[in-house]
PDB file of N, CA and C in Angstrom:
ATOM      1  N   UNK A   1      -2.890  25.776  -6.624  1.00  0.00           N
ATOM      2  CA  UNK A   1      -2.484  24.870  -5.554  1.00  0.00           C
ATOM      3  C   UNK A   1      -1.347  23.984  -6.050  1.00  0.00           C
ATOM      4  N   UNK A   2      -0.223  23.645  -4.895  1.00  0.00           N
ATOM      5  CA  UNK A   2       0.565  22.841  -5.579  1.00  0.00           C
ATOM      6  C   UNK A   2       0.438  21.343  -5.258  1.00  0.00           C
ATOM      7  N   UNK A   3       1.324  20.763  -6.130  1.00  0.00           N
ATOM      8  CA  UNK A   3       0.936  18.963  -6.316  1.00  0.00           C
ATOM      9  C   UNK A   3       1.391  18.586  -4.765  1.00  0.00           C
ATOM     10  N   UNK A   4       1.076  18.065  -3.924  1.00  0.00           N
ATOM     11  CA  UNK A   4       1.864  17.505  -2.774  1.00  0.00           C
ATOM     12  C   UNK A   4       1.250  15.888  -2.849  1.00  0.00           C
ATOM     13  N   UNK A   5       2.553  15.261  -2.577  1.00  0.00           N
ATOM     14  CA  UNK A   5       2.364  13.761  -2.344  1.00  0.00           C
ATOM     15  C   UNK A   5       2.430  13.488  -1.188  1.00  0.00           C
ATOM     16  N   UNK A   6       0.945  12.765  -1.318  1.00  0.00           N
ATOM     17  CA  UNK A   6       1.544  11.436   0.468  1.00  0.00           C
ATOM     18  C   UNK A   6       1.036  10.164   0.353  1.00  0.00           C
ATOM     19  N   UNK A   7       0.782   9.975   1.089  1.00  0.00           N
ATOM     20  CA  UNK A   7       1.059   8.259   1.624  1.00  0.00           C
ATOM     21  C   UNK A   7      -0.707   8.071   1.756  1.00  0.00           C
ATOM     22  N   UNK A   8      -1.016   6.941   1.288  1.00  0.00           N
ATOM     23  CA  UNK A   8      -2.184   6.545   1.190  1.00  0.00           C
ATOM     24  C   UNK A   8      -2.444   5.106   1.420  1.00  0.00           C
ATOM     25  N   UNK A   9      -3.097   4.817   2.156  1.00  0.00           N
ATOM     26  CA  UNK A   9      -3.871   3.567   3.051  1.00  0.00           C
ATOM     27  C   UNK A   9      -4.656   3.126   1.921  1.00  0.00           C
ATOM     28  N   UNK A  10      -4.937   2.269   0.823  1.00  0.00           N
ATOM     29  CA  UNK A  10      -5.794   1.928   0.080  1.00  0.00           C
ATOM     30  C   UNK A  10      -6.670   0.331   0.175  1.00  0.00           C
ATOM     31  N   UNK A  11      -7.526  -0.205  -0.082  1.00  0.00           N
ATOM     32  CA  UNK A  11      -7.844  -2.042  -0.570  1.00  0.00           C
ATOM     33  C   UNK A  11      -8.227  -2.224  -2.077  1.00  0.00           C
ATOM     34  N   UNK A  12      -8.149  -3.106  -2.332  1.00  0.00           N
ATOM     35  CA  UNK A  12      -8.330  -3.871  -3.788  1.00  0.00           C
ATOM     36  C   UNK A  12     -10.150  -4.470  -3.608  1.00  0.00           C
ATOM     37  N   UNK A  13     -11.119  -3.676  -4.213  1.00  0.00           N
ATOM     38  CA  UNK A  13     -12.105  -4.469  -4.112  1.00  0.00           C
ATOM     39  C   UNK A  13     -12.406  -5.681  -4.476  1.00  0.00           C
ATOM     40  N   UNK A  14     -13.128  -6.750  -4.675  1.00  0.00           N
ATOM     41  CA  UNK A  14     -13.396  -7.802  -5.582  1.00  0.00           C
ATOM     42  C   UNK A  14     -13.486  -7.343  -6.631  1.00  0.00           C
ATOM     43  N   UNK A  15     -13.984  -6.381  -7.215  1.00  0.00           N
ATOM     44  CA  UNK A  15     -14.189  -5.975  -8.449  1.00  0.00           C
ATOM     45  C   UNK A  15     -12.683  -5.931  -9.333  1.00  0.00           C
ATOM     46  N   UNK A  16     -11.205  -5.641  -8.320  1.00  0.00           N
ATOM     47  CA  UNK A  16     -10.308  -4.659  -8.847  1.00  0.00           C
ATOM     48  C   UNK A  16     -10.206  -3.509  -8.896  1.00  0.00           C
ATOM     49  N   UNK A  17     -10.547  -2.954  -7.993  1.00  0.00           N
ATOM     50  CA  UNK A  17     -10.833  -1.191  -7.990  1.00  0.00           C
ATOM     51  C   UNK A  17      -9.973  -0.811  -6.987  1.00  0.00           C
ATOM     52  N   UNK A  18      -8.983   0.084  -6.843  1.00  0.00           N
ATOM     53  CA  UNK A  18      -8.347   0.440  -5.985  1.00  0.00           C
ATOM     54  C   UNK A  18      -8.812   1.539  -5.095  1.00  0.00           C
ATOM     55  N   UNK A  19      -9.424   1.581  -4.066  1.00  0.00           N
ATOM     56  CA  UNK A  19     -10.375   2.000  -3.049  1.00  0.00           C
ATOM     57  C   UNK A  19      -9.231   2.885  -1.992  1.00  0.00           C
ATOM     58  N   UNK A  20      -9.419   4.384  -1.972  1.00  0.00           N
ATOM     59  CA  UNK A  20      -8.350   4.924  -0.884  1.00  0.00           C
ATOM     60  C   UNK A  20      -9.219   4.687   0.097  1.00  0.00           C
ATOM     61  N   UNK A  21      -8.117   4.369   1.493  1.00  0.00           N
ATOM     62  CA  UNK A  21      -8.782   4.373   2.782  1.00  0.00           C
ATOM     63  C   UNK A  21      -8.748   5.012   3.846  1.00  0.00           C
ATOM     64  N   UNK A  22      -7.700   5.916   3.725  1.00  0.00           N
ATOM     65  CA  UNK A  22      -6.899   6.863   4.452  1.00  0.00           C
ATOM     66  C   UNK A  22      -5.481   7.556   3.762  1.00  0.00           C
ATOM     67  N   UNK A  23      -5.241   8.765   4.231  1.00  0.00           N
ATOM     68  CA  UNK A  23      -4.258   9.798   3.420  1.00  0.00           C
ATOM     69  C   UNK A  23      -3.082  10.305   4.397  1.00  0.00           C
ATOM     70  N   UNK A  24      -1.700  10.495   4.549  1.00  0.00           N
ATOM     71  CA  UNK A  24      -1.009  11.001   5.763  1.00  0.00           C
ATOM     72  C   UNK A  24      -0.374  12.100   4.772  1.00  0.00           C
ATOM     73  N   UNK A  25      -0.913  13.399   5.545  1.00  0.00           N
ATOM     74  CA  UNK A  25      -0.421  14.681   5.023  1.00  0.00           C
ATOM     75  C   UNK A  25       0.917  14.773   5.440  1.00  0.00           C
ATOM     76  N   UNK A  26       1.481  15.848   4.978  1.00  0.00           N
ATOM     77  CA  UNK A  26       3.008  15.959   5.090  1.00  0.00           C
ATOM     78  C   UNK A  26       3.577  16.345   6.259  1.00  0.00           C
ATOM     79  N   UNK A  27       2.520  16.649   7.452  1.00  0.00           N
ATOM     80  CA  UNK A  27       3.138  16.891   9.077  1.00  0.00           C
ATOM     81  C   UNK A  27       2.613  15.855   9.668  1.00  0.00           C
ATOM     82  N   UNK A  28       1.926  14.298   9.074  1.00  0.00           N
ATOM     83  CA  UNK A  28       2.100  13.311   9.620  1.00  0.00           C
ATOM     84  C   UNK A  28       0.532  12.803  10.478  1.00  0.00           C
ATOM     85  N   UNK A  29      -0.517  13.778  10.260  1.00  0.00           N
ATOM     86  CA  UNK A  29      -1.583  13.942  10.600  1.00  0.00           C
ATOM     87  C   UNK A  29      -2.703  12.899   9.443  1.00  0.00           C
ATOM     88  N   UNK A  30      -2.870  12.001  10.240  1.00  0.00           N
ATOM     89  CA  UNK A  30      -4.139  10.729   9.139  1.00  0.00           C
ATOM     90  C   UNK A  30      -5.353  11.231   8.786  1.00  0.00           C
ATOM     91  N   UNK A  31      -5.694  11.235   7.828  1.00  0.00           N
ATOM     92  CA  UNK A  31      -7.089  11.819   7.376  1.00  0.00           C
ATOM     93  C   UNK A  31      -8.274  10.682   7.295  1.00  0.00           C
ATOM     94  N   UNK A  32      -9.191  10.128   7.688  1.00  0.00           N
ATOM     95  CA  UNK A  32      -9.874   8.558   6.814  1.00  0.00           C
ATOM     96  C   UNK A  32     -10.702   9.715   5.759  1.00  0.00           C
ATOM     97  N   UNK A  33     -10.685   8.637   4.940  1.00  0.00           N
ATOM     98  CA  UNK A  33     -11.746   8.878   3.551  1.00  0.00           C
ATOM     99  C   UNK A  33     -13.235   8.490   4.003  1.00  0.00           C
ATOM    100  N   UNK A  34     -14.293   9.279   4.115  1.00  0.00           N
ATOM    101  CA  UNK A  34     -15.334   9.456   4.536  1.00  0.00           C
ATOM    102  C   UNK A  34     -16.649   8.334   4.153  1.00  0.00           C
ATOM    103  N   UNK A  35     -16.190   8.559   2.544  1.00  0.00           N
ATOM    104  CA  UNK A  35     -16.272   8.240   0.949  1.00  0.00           C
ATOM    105  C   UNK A  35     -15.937   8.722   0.092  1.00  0.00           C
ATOM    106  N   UNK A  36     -16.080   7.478  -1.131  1.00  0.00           N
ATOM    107  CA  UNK A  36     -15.612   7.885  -2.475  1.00  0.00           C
ATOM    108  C   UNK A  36     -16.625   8.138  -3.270  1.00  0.00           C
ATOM    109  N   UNK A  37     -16.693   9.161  -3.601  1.00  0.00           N
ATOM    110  CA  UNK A  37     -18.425   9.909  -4.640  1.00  0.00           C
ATOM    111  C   UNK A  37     -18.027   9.402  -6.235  1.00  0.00           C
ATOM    112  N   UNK A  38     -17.093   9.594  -6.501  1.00  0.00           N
ATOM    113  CA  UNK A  38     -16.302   9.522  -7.929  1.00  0.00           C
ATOM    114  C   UNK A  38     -15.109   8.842  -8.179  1.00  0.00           C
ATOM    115  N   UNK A  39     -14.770   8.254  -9.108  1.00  0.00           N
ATOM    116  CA  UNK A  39     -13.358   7.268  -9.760  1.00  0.00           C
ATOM    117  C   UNK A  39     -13.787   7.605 -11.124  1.00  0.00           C
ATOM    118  N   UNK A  40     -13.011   8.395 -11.765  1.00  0.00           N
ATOM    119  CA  UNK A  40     -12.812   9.007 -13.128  1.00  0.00           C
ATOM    120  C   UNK A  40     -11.256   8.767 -13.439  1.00  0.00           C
ATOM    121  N   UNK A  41     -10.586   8.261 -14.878  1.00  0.00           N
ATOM    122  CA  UNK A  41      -9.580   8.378 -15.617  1.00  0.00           C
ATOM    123  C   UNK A  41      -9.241   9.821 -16.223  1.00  0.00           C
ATOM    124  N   UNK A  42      -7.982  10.677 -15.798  1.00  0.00           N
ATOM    125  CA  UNK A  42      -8.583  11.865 -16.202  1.00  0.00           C
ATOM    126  C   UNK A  42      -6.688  12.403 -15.905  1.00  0.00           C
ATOM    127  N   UNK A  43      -6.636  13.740 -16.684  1.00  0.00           N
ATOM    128  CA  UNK A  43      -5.510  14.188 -16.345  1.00  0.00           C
ATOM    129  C   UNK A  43      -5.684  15.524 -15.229  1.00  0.00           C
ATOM    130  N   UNK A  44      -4.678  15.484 -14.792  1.00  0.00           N
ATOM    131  CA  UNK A  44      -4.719  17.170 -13.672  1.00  0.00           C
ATOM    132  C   UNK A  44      -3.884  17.666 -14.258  1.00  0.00           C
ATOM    133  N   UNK A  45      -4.714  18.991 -14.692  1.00  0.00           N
ATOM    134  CA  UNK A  45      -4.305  20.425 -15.452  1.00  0.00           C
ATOM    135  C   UNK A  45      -3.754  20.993 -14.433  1.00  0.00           C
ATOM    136  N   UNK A  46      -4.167  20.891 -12.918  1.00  0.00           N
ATOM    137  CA  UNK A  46      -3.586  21.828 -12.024  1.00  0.00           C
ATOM    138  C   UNK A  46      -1.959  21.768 -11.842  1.00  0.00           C
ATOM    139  N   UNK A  47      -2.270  20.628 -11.411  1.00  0.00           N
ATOM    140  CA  UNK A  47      -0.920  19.904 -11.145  1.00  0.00           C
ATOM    141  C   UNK A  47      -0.218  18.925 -11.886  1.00  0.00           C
ATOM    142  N   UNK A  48      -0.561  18.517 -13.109  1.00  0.00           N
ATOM    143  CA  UNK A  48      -0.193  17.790 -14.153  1.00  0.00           C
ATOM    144  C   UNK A  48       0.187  16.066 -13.780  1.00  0.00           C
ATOM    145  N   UNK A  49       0.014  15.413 -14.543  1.00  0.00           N
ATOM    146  CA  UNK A  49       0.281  14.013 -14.432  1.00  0.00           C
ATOM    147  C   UNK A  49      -1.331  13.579 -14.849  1.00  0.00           C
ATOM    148  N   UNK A  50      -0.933  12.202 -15.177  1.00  0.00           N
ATOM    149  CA  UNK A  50      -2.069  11.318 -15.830  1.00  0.00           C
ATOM    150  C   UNK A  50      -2.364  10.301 -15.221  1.00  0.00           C
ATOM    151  N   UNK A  51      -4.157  10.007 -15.036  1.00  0.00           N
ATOM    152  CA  UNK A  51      -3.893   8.638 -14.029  1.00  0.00           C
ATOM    153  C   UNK A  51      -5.143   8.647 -13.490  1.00  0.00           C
ATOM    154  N   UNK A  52      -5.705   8.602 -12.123  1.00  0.00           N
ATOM    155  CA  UNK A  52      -7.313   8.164 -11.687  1.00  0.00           C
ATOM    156  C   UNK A  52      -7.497   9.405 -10.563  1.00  0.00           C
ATOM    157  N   UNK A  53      -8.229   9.791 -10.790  1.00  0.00           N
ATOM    158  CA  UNK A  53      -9.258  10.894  -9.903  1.00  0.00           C
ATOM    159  C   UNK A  53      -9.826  10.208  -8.782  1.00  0.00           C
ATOM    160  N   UNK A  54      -9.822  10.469  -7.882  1.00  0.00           N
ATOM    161  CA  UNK A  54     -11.284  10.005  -6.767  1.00  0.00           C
ATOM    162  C   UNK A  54     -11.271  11.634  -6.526  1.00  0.00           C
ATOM    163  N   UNK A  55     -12.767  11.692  -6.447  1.00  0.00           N
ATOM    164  CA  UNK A  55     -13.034  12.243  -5.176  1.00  0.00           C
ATOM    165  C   UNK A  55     -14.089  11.876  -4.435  1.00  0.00           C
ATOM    166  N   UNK A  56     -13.217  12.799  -3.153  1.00  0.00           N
ATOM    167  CA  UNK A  56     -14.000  12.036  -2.471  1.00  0.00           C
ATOM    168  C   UNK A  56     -14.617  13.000  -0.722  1.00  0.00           C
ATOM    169  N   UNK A  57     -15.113  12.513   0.136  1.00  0.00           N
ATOM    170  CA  UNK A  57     -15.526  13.120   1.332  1.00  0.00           C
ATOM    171  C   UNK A  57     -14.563  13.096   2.084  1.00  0.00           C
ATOM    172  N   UNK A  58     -13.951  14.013   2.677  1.00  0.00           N
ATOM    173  CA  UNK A  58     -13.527  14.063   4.205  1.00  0.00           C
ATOM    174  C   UNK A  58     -13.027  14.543   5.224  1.00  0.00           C
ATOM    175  N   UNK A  59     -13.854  14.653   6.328  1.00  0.00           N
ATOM    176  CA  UNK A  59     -14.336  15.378   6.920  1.00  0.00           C
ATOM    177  C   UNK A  59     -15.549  16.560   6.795  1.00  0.00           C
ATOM    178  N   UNK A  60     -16.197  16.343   6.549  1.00  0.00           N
ATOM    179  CA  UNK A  60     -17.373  16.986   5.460  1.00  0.00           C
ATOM    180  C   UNK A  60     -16.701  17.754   4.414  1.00  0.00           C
ATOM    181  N   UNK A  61     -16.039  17.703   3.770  1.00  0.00           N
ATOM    182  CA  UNK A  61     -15.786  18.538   2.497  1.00  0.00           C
ATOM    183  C   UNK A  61     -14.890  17.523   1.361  1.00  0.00           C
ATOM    184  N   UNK A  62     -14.861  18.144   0.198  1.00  0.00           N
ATOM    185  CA  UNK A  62     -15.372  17.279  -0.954  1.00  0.00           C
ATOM    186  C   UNK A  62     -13.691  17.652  -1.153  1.00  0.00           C
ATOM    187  N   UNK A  63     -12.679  16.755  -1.788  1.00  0.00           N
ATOM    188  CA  UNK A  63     -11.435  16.374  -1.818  1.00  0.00           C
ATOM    189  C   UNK A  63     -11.349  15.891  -3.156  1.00  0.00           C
ATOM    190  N   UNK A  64      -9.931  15.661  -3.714  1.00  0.00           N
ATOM    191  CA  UNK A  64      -9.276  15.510  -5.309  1.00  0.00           C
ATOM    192  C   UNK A  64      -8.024  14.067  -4.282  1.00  0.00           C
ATOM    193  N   UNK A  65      -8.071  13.358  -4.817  1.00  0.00           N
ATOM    194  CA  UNK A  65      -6.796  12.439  -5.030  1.00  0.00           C
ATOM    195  C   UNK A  65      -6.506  12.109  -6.001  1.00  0.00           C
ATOM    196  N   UNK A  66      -5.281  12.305  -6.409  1.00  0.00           N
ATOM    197  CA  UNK A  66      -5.023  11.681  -7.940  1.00  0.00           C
ATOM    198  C   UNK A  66      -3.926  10.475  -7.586  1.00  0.00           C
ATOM    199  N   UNK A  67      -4.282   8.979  -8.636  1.00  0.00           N
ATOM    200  CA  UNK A  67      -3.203   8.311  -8.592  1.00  0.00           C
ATOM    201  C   UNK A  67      -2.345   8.498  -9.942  1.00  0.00           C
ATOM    202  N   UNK A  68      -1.134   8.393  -9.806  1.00  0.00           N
ATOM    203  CA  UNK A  68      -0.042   8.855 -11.262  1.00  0.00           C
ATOM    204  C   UNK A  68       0.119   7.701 -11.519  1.00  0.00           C
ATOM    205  N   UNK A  69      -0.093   7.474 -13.032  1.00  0.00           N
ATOM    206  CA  UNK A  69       0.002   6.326 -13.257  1.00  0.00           C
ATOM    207  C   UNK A  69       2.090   6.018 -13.532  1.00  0.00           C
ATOM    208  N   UNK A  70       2.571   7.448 -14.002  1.00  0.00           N
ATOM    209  CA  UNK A  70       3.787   7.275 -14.192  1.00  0.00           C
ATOM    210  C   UNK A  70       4.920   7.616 -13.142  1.00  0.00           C
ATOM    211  N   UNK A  71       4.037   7.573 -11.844  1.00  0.00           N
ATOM    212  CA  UNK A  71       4.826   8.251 -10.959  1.00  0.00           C
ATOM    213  C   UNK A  71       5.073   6.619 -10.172  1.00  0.00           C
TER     214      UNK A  71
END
């Protein structure tokens, strides 16, 4: 699969946790985030870059967001 970037709706918890809240795919169509099951520090082998994992729910099926930390 290839890397595609988009645009992401996120909040800052009290904690400091950067929480996605919604995703806009590349024909402009909003996704909401269902939930977040996981927040792991981690690299993508698929698609390369270094930085934070969620995954997460949505629309019943289980999803990868990565944030780049150098992007």
């Amino acid at each position: 699969m290839n890397k595609v970037y988009v645009d992401v709706v996120a909040e800052f918890s009290k904690e400091g946790c950067l929480i996605p809240i919604l995703f806009v795919w590349e024909d402009g169509r909003k996704y909401k985030i269902d939930k977040v099951l996981k927040i792991e520090r981690c690299a993508s082998r698929k698609a390369g870059g270094v930085g934070t994992m969620y995954t997460c729910m949505v629309q019943g099926k289980e999803s990868h967001l990565f944030f780049e930390v150098d992007k």
